[in-house]
C-alpha atoms as a PDB file:
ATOM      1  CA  UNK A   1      -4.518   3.854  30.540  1.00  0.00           C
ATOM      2  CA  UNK A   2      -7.635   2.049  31.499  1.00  0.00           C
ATOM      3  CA  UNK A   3      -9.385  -0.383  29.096  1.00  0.00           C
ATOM      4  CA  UNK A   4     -12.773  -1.952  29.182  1.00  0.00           C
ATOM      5  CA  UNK A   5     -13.853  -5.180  27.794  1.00  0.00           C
ATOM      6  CA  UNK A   6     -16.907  -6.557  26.378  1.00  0.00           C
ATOM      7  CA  UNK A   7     -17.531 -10.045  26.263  1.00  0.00           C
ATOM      8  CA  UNK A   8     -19.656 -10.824  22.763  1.00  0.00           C
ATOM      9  CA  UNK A   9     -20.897 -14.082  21.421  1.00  0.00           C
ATOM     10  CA  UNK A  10     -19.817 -14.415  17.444  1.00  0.00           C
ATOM     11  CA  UNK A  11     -21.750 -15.494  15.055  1.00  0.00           C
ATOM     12  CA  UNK A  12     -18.217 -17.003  12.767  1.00  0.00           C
ATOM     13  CA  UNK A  13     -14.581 -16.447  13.111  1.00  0.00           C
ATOM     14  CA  UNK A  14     -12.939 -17.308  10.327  1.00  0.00           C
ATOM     15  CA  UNK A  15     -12.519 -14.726   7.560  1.00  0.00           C
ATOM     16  CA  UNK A  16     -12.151 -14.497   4.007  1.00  0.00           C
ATOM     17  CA  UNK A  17      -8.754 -12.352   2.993  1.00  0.00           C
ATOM     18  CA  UNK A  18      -8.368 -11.900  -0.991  1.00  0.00           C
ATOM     19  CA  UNK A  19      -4.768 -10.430  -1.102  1.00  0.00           C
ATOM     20  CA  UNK A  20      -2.133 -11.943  -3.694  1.00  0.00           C
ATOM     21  CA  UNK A  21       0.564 -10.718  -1.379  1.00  0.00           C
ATOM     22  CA  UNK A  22      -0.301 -12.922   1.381  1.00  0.00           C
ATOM     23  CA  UNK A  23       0.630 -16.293   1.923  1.00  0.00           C
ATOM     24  CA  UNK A  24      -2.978 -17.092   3.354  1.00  0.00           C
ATOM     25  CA  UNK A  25      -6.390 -16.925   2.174  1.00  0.00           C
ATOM     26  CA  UNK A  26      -8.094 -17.038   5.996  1.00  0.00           C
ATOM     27  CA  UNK A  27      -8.045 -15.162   9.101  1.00  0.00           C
ATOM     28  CA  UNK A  28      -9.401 -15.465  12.839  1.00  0.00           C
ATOM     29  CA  UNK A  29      -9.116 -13.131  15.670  1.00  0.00           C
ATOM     30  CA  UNK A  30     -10.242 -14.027  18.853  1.00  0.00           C
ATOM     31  CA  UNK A  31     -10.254 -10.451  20.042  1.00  0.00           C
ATOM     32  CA  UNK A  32     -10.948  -6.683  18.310  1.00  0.00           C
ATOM     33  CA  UNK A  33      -9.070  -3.943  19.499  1.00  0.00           C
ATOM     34  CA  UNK A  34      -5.748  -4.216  20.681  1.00  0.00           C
ATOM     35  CA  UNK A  35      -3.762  -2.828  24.712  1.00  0.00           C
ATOM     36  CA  UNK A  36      -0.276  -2.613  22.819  1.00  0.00           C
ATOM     37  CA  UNK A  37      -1.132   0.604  21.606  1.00  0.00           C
ATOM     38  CA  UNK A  38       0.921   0.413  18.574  1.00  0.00           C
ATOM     39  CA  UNK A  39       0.951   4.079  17.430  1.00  0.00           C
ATOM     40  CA  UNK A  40       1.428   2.525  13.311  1.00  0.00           C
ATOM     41  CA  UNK A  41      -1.318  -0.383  13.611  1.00  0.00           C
ATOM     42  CA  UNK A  42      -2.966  -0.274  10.160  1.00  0.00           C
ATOM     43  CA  UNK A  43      -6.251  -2.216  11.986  1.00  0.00           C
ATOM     44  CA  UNK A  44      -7.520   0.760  13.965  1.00  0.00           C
ATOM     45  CA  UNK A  45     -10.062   1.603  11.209  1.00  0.00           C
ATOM     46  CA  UNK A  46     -11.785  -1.643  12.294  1.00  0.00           C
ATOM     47  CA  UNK A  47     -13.860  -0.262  15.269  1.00  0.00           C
ATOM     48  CA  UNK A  48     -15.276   2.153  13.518  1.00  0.00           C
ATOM     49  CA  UNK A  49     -17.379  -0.717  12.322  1.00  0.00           C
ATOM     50  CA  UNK A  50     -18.631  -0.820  15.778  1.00  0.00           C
ATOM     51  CA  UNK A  51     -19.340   3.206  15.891  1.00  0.00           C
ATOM     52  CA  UNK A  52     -16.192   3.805  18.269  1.00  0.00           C
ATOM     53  CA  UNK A  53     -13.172   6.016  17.742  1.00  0.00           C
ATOM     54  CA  UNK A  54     -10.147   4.474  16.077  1.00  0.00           C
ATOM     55  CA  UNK A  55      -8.023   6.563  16.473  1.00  0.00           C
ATOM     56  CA  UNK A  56      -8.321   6.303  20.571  1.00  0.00           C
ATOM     57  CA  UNK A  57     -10.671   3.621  21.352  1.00  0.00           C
ATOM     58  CA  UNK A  58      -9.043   0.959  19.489  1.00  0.00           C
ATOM     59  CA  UNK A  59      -6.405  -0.053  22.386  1.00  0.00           C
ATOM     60  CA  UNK A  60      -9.038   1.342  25.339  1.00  0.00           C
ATOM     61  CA  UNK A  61     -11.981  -0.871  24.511  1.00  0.00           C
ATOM     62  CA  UNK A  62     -11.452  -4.567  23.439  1.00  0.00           C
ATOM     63  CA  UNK A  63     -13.998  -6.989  21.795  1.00  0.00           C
ATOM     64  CA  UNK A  64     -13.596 -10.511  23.670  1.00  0.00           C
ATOM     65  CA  UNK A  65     -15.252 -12.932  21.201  1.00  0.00           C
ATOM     66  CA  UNK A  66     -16.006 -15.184  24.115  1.00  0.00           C
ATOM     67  CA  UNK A  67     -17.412 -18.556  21.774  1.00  0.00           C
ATOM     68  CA  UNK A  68     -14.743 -18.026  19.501  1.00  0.00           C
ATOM     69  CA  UNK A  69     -13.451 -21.388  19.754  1.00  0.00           C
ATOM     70  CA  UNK A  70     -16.947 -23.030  19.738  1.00  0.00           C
ATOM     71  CA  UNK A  71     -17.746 -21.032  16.671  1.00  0.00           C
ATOM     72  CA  UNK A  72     -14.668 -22.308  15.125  1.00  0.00           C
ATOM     73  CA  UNK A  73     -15.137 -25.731  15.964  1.00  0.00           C
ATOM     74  CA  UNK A  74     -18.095 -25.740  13.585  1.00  0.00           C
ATOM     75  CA  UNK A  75     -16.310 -24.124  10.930  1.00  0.00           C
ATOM     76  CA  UNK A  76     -13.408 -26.452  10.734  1.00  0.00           C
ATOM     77  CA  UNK A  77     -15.826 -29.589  10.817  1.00  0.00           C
ATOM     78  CA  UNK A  78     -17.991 -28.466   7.861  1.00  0.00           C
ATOM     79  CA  UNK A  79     -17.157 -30.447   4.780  1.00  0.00           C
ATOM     80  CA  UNK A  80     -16.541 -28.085   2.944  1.00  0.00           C
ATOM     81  CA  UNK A  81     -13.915 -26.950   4.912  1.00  0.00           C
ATOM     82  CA  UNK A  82     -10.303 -27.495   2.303  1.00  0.00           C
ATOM     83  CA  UNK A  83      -7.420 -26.550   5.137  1.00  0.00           C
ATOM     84  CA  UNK A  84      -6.585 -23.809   4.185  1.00  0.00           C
ATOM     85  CA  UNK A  85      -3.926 -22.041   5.821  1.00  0.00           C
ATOM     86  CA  UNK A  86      -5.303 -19.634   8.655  1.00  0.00           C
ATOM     87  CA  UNK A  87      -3.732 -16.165  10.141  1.00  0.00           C
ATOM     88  CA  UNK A  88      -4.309 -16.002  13.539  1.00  0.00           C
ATOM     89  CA  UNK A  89      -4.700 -12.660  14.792  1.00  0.00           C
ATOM     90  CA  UNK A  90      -5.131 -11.313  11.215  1.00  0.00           C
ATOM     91  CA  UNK A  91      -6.098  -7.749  12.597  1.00  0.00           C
ATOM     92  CA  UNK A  92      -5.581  -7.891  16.296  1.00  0.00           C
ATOM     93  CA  UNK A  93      -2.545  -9.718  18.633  1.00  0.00           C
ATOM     94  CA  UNK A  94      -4.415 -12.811  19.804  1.00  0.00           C
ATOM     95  CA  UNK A  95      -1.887 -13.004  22.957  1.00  0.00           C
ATOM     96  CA  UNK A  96      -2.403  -9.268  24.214  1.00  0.00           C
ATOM     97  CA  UNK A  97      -2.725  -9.532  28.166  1.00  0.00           C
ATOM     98  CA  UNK A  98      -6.556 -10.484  28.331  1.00  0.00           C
ATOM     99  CA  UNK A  99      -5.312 -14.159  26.728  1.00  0.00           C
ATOM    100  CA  UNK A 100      -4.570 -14.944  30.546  1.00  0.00           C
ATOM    101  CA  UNK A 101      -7.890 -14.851  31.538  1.00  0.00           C
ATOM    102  CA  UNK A 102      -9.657 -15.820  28.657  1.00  0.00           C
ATOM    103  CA  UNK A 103      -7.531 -18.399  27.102  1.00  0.00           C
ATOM    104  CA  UNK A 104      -9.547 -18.169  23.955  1.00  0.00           C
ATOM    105  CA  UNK A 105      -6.600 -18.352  22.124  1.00  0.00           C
ATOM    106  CA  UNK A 106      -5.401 -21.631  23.035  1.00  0.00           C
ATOM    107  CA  UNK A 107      -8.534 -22.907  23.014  1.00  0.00           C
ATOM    108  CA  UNK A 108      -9.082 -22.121  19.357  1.00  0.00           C
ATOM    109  CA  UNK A 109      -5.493 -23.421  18.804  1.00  0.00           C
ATOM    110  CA  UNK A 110      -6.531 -27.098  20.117  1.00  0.00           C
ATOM    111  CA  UNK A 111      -9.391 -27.191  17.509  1.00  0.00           C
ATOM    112  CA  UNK A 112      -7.169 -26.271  14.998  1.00  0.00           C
ATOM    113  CA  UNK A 113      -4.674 -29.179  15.910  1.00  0.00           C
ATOM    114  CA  UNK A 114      -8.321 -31.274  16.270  1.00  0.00           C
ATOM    115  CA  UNK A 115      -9.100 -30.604  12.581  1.00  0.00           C
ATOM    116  CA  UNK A 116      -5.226 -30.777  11.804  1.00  0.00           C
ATOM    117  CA  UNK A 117      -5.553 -27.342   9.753  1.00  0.00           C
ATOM    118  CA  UNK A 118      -2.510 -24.858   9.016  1.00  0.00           C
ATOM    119  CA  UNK A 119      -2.395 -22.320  10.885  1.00  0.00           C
ATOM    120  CA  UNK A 120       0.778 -18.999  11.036  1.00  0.00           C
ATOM    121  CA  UNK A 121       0.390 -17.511  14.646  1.00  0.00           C
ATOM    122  CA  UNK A 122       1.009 -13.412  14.189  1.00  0.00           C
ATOM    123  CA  UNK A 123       2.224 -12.086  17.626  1.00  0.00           C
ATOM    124  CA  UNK A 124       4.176  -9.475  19.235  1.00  0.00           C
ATOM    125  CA  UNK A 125       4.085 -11.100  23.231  1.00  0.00           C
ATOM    126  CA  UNK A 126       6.178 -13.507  24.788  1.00  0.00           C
ATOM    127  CA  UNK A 127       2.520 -14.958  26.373  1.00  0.00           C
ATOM    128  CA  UNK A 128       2.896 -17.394  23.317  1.00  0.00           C
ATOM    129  CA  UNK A 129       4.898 -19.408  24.969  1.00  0.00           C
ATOM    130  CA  UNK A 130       2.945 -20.937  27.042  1.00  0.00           C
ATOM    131  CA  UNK A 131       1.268 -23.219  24.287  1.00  0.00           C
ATOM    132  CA  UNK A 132       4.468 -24.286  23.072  1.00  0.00           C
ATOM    133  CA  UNK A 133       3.080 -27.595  23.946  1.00  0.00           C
ATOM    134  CA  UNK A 134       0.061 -27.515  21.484  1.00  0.00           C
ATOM    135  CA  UNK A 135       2.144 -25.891  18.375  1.00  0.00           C
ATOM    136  CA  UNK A 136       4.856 -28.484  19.153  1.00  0.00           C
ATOM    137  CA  UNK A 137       2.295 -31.183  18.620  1.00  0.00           C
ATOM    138  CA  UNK A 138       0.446 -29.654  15.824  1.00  0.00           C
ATOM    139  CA  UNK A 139       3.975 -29.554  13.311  1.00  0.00           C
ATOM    140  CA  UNK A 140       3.519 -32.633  13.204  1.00  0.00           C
ATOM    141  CA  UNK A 141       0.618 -33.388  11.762  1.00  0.00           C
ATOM    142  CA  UNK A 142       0.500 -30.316   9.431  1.00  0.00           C
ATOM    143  CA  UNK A 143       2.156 -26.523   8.524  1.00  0.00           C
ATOM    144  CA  UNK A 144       2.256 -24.516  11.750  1.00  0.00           C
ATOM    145  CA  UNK A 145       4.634 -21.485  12.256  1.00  0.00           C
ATOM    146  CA  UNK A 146       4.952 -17.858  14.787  1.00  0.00           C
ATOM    147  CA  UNK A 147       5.558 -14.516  13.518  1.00  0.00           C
ATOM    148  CA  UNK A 148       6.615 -12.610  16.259  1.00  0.00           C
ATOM    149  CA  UNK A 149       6.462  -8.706  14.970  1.00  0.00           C
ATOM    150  CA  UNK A 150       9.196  -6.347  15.595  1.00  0.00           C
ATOM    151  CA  UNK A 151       9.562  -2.477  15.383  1.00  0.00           C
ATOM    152  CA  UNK A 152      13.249  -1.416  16.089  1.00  0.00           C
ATOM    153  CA  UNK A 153      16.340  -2.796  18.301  1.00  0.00           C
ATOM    154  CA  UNK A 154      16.246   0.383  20.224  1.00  0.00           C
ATOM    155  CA  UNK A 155      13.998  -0.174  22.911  1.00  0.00           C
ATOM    156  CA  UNK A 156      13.621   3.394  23.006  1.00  0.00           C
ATOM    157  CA  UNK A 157      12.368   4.207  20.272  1.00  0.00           C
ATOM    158  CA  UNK A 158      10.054   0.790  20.807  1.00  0.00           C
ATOM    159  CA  UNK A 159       8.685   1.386  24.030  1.00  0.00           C
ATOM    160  CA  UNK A 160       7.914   5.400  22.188  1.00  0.00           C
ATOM    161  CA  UNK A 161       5.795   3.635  19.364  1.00  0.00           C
ATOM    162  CA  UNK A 162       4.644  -0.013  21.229  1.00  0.00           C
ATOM    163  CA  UNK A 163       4.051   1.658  24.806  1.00  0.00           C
ATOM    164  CA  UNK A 164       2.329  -1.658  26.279  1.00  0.00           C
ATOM    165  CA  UNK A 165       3.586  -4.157  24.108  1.00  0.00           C
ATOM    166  CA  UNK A 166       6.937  -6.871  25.333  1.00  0.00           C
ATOM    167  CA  UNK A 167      10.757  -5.309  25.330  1.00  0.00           C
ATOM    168  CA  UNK A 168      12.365  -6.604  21.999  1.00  0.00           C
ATOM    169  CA  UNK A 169      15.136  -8.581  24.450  1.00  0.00           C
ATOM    170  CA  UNK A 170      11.868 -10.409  25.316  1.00  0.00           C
ATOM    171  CA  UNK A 171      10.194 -10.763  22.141  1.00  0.00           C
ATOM    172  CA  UNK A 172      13.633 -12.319  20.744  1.00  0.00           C
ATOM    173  CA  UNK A 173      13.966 -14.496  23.968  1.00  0.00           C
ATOM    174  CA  UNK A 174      10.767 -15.727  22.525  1.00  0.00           C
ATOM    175  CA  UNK A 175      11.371 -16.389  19.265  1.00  0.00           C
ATOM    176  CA  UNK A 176      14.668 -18.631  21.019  1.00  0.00           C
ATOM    177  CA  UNK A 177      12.396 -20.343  22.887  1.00  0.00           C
ATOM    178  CA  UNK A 178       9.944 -21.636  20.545  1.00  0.00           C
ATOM    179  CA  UNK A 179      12.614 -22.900  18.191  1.00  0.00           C
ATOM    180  CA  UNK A 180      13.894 -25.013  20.933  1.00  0.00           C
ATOM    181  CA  UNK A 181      10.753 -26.657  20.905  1.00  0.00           C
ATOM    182  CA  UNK A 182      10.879 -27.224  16.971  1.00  0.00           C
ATOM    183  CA  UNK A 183       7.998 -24.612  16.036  1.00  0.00           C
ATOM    184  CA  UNK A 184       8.876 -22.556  13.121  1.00  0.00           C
ATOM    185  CA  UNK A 185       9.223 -18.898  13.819  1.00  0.00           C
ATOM    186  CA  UNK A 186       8.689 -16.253  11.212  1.00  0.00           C
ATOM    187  CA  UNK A 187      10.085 -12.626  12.009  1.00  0.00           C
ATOM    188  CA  UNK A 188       7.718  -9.602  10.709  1.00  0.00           C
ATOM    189  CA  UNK A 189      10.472  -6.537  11.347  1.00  0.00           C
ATOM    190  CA  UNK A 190       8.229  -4.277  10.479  1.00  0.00           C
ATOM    191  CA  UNK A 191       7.667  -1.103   9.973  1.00  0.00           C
ATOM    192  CA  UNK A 192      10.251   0.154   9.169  1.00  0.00           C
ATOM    193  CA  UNK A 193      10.167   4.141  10.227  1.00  0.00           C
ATOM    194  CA  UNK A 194      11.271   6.613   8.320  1.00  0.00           C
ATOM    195  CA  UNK A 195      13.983   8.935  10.069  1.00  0.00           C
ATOM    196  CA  UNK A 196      13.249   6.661  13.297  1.00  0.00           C
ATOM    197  CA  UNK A 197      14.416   3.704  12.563  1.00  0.00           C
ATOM    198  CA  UNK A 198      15.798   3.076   9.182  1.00  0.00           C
ATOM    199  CA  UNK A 199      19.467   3.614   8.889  1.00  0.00           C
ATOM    200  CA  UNK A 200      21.420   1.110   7.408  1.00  0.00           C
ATOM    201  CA  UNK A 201      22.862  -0.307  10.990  1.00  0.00           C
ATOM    202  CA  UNK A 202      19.838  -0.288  12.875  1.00  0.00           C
ATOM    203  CA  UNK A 203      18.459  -2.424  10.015  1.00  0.00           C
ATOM    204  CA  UNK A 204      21.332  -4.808   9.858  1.00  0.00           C
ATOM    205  CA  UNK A 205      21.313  -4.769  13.744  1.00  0.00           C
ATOM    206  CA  UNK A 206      17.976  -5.980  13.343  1.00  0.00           C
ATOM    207  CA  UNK A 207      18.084  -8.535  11.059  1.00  0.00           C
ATOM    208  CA  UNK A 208      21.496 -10.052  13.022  1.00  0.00           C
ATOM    209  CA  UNK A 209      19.731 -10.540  16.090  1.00  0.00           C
ATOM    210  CA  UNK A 210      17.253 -12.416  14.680  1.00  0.00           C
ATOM    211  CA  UNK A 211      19.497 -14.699  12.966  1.00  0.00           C
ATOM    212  CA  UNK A 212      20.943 -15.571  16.185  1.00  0.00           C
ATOM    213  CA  UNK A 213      17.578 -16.522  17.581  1.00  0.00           C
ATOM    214  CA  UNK A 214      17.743 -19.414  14.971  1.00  0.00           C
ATOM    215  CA  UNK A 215      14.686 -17.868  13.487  1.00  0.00           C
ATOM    216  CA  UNK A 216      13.663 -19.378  10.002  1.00  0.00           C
ATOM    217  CA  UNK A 217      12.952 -16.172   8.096  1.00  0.00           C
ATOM    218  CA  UNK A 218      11.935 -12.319   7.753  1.00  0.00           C
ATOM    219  CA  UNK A 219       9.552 -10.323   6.694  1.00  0.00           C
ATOM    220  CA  UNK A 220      10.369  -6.881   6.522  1.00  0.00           C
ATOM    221  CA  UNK A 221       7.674  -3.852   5.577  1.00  0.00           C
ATOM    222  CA  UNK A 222       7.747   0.318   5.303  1.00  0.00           C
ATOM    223  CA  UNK A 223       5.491   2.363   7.053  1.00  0.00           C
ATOM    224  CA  UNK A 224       2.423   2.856   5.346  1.00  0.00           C
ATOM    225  CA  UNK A 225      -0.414   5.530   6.531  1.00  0.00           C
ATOM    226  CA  UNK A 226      -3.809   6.134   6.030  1.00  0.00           C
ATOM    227  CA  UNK A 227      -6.765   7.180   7.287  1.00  0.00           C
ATOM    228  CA  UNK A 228      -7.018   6.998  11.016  1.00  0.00           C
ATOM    229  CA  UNK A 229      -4.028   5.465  11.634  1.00  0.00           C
ATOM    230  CA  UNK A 230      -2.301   8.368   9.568  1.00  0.00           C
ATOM    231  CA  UNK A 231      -4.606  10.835  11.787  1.00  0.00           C
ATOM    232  CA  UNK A 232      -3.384   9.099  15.049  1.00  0.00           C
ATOM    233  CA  UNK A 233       0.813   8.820  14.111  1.00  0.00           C
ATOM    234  CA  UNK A 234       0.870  12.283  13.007  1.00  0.00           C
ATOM    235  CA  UNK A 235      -0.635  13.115  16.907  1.00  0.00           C
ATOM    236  CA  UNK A 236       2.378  11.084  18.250  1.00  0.00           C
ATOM    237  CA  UNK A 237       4.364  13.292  16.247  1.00  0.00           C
ATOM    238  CA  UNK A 238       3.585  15.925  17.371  1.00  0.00           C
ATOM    239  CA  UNK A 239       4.197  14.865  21.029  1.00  0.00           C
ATOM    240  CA  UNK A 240       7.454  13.098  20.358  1.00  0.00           C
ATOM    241  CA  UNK A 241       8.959  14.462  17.491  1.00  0.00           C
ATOM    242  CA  UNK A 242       7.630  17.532  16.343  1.00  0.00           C
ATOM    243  CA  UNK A 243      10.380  18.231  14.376  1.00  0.00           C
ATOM    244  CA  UNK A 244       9.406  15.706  11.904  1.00  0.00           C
ATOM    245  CA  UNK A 245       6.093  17.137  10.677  1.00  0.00           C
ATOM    246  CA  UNK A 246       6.986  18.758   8.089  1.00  0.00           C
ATOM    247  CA  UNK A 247       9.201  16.176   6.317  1.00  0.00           C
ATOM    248  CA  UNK A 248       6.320  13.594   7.001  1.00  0.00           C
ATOM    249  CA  UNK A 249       3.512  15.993   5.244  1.00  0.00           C
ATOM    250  CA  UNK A 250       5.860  16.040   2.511  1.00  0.00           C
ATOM    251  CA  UNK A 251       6.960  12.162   2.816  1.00  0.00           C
ATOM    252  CA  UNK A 252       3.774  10.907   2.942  1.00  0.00           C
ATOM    253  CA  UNK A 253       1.570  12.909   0.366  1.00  0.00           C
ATOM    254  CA  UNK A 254       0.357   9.001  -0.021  1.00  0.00           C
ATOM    255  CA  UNK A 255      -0.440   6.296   1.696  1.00  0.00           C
ATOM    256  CA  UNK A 256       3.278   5.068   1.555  1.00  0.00           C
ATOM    257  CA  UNK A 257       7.091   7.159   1.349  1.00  0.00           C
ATOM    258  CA  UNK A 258       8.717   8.217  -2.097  1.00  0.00           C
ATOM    259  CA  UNK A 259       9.687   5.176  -4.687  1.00  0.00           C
ATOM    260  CA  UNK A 260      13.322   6.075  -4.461  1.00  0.00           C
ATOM    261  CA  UNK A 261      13.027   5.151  -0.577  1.00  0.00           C
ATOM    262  CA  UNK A 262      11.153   2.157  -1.153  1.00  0.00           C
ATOM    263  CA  UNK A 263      13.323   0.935  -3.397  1.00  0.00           C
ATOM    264  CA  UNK A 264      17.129   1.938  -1.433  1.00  0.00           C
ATOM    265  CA  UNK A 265      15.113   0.473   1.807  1.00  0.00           C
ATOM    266  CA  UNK A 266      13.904  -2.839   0.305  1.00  0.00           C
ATOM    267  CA  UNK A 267      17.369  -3.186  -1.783  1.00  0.00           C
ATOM    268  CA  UNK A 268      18.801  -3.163   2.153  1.00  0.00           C
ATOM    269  CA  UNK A 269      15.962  -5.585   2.942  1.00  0.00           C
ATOM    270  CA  UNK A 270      16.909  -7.966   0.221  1.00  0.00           C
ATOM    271  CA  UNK A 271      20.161  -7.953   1.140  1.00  0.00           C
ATOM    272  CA  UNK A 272      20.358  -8.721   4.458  1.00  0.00           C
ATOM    273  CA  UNK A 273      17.682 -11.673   4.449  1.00  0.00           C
ATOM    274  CA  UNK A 274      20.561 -13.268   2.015  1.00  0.00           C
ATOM    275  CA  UNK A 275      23.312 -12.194   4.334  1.00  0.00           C
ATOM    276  CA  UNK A 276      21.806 -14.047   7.463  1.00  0.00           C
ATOM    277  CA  UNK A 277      19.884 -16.886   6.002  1.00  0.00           C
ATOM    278  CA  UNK A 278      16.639 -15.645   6.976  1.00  0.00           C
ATOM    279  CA  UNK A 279      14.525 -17.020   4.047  1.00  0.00           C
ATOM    280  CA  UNK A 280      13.462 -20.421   4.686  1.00  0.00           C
ATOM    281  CA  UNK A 281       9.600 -19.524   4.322  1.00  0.00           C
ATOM    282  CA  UNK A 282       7.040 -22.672   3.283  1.00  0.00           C
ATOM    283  CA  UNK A 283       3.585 -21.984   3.592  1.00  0.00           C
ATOM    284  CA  UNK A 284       2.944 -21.685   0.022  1.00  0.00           C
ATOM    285  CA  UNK A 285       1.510 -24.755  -0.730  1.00  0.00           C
ATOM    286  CA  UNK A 286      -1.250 -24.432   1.934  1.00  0.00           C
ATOM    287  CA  UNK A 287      -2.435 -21.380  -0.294  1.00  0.00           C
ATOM    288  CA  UNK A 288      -1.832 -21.924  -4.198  1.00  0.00           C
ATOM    289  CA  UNK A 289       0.615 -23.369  -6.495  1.00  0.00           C
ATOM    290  CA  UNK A 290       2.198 -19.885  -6.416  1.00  0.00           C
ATOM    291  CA  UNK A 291       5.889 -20.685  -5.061  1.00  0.00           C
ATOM    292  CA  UNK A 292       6.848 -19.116  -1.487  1.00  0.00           C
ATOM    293  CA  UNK A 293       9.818 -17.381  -2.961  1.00  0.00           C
ATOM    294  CA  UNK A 294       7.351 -15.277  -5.245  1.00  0.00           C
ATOM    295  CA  UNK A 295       4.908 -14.610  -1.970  1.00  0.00           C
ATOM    296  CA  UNK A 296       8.322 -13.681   0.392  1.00  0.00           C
ATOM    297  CA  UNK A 297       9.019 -11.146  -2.686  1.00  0.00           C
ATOM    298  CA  UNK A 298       6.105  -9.880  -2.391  1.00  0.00           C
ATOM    299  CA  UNK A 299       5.639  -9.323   1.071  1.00  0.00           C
ATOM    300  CA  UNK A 300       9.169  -7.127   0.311  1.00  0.00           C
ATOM    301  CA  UNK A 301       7.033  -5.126  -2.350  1.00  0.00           C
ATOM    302  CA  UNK A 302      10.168  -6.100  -4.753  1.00  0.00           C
ATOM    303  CA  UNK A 303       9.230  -3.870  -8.190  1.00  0.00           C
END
C-alpha cells in the first residue's frame, strides 16, 4: 500500500481535550493520518475534516505538520501557559515510520523538556526508543511516561487488525527497554475484540507479559464503533471473518457491546491489573485534584 505525504505549516499544535475520563486536558500530534492501518482506530473520522475518505485515506495520505515543533515552542513559552499535562499523539502515533525522516517528534519532545512540561507519550512502535535519551532526562525535572498500545498476544490475529504496525514481541521488547532507562511505561491493551480476542486466557496472557516487562500499569478498553470506523471494521469482516457479521450487527446495535459483556470483561480487567501489580498510574496531579485511582477506574468504564 502506497502512501503520500503532504508537508503543511500549522498554525498551533496543542489542543484542548474536555473528557473527565482522561488523565489530560491537552493534546499534540505532529502528524494526521496514520500507515499502521489499525482496522479499530476511532481517529479515522478526522480527515474528513480535510474532505478525504476515512475510511481508506486515513492510513494512505498523511498530514506532516512540518513547524510543529516551532509552533509549539511558542505555545509552551506564553505565560499563560500552566503545564499542563500533554498527550502526545492524541489522535495519530507520533512514531509511525515517517518519524525517521522528519524527526518532528523528537524535536517537539526537546521543547517540551525546554519548558519542563508533562508530557504521556501514546505509541504503538518500537521507533520510540531512540529518544530514550531525552525522556530519561526529562523525569527528572517533571511527570513523563510511554503508553505503548497493544491489541492481542496472538500475532495473528495482530498482524490481521495492525497490518503495518510493530510485532507485539517487539512492542514488549520496547516497553523492557525503556524501563531500563527509568522512563515510566504505561500499557493501553486495548481493544479488546469481541470473539477475537477476549477469552479469559488470552486476556490474562496479556496482562502477564506485560508484568514481566516491568511495566508500571494498564489500561485496558472494549471495542467501541462508530461511524466510519464502524463502516471500515465491518469491511474487514467481511474479508476475514465473515462469519461474524451477523453476531456483530446484533452486538453492536450501539456504539459499544451489550452491558452484561462490559461488565464480565472489565470484572476480568479489574482483576488481573490487581493480580500483576499493574496499577501504579500518577499523572493525576498534572490534571486536577481528582485522584489517579478514580481516572484509572475510569479509563476501565467501572459502573
Amino acid at each position: 500500500m502506497k502512501a503520500t505525504y503532504i508537508e503543511h505549516k500549522c498554525k498551533n499544535i496543542l489542543h484542548k481535550i474536555d473528557n473527565p475520563r482522561l488523565p489530560f486536558n491537552w493534546g499534540a500530534n505532529p502528524y494526521r493520518g496514520c500507515l499502521h492501518s489499525c482496522i479499530y482506530c476511532f481517529a479515522r473520522y478526522t480527515h474528513s475534516y480535510l474532505e478525504l475518505d476515512p475510511e481508506h485515506e486515513f492510513e494512505t495520505t498523511i498530514i506532516v505538520k512540518k513547524n510543529a515543533a516551532k509552533i509549539l515552542r511558542k505555545e509552551l513559552a506564553n505565560p499563560k501557559w500552566k503545564k499542563e499535562l500533554v498527550n502526545l499523539g492524541s489522535v495519530c502515533d507520533p512514531y509511525q515510520p515517517i518519524e525517521r525522516k522528519y524527526e518532528i517528534t523528537r524535536d517537539m519532545l526537546l521543547e517540551f523538556q525546554r519548558y519542563k512540561t508533562p508530557v504521556t507519550v501514546a505509541t504503538k512502535s518500537s521507533l520510540v526508543t531512540r529518544d530514550k535519551d531525552i525522556l530519561a532526562e526529562m523525569s527528572r525535572d517533571t511527570y513523563v511516561d510511554v503508553v505503548i498500545s497493544f491489541s492481542s498476544i496472538n500475532d495473528q490475529i495482530r498482524k490481521k487488525v495492525e497490518p503495518r504496525a510493530t510485532s507485539t514481541q517487539k512492542r514488549l521488547e520496547t516497553i523492557s527497554e525503556l524501563r531500563e532507562n527509568g522512563i515510566n511505561v504505561g500499557v493501553l491493551l486495548m481493544p479488546i475484540i469481541p470473539f477475537l480476542n477476549d477469552t479469559e486466557n488470552e486476556i490474562e496472557e496479556l496482562f502477564k507479559a506485560v508484568s514481566e516487562t516491568g511495566a508500571n500499569y494498564v489500561i485496558p478498553g472494549i471495542l467501541y464503533l462508530i461511524g466510519s470506523t464502524k463502516k471500515r471494521f465491518f469491511e474487514f469482516l467481511d474479508k476475514h471473518y465473515p462469519e461474524l457479521v451477523e453476531k456483530y450487527k446484533s452486538f453492536y446495535k450501539s456504539r459499544s457491546p451489550p452491558k452484561s459483556y462490559n461488565e464480565r470483561i472489565n470484572q476480568l480487567f479489574r482483576h488481573y491489573r490487581g493480580k500483576y501489580d499493574l496499577h501504579k498510574f500518577t499523572p493525576g496531579q498534572w490534571k486536577s485534584k481528582k485522584d489517579t485511582q478514580s481516572v484509572l477506574d475510569h479509563y476501565v468504564q467501572k459502573k
